[in-house]
Protein backbone atom coordinates (compact mmCIF):
# COMPACT_ATOMS: atom_id res chain seq x y z
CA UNK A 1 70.06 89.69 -19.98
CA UNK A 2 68.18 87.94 -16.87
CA UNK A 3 69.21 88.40 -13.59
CA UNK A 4 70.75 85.28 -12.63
CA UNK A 5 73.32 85.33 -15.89
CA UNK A 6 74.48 89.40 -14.88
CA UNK A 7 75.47 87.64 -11.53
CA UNK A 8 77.22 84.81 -12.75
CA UNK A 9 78.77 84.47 -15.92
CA UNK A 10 81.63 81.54 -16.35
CA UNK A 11 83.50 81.66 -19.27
CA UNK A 12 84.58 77.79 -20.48
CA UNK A 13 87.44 78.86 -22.69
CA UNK A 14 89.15 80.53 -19.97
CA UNK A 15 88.01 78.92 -16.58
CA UNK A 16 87.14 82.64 -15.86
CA UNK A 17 84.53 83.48 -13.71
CA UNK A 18 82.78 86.94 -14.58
CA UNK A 19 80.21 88.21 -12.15
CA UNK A 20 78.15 91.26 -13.33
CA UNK A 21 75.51 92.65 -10.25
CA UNK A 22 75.06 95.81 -12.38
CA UNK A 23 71.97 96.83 -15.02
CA UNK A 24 74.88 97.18 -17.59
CA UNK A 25 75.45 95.02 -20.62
CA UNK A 26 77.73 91.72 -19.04
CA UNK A 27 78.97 90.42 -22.01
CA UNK A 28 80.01 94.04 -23.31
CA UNK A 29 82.06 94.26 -19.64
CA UNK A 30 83.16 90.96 -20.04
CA UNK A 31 84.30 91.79 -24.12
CA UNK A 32 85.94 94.99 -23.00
CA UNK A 33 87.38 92.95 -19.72
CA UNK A 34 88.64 90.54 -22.01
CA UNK A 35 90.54 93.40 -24.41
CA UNK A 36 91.87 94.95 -21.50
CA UNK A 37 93.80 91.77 -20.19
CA UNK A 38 95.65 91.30 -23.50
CA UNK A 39 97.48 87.54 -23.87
CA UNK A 40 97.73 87.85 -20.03
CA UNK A 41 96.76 84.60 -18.24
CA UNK A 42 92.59 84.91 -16.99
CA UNK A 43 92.55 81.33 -15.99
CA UNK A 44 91.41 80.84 -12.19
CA UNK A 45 90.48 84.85 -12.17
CA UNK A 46 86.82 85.65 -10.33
CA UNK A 47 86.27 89.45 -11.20
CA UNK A 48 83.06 91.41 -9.78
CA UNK A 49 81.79 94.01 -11.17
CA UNK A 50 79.74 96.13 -8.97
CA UNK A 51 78.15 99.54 -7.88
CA UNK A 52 80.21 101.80 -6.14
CA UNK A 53 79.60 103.15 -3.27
CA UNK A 54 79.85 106.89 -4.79
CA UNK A 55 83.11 106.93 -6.13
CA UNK A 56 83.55 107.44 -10.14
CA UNK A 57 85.37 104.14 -9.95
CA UNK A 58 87.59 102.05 -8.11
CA UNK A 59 88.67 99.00 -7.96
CA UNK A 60 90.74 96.30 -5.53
CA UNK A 61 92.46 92.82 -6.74
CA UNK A 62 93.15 90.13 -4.26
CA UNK A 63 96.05 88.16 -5.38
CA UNK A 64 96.06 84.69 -3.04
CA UNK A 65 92.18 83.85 -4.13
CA UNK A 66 92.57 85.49 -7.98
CA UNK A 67 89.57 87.73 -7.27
CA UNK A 68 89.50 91.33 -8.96
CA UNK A 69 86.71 94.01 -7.60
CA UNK A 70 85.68 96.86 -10.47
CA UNK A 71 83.48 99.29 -8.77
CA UNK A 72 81.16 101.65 -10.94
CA UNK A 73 79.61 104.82 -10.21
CA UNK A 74 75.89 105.05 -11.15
CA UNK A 75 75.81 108.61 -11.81
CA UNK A 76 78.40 107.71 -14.64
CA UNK A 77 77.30 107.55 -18.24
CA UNK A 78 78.83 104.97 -20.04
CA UNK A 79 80.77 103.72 -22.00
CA UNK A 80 82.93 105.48 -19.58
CA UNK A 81 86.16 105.46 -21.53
CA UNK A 82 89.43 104.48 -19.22
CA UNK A 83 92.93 102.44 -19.25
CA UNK A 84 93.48 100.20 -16.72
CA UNK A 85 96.46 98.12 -16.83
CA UNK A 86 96.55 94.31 -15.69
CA UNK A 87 100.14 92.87 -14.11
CA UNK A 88 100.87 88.74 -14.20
CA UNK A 89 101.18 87.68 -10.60
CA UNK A 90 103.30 85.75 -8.84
């Protein structure tokens, strides 16, 4: 995948925009991204995923501009199998 599409990837079904500034696979992020949310709304949604600064993973979600942060650790070998839940807002 070239640079430019694991920075910005814009989904057109869902109005989702899906940034990936990592070396790993986007659209496997954005397929297990996807599976994660469920039937819960992604419309509007801009999540990042990024490096971390040296944490396994973390992660921060900014509910009055719809952005979500997922933070990777390099040293990490994935697929790096976890749950993460995702709540409807309000």
């Amino acid at each position: 995948m070239a640079v430019d599409d694991r920075l910005k990837k814009t989904s057109q079904m869902s109005r989702m925009t899906f940034r990936n500034a990592t070396s790993l696979d986007g659209e496997r992020l954005l397929r297990m991204f996807r599976t994660s949310a469920g039937a819960w709304p992604t419309s509007g949604l801009d999540v990042r995923i990024r490096w971390s600064r040296g944490a396994a993973f973390s992660g921060s979600c900014y509910y009055d501009s719809g952005r979500i942060f997922v933070n990777l650790g390099k040293h990490l070998a994935y697929p790096y199998l976890m749950t993460t839940y995702i709540g409807k807002t309000v």
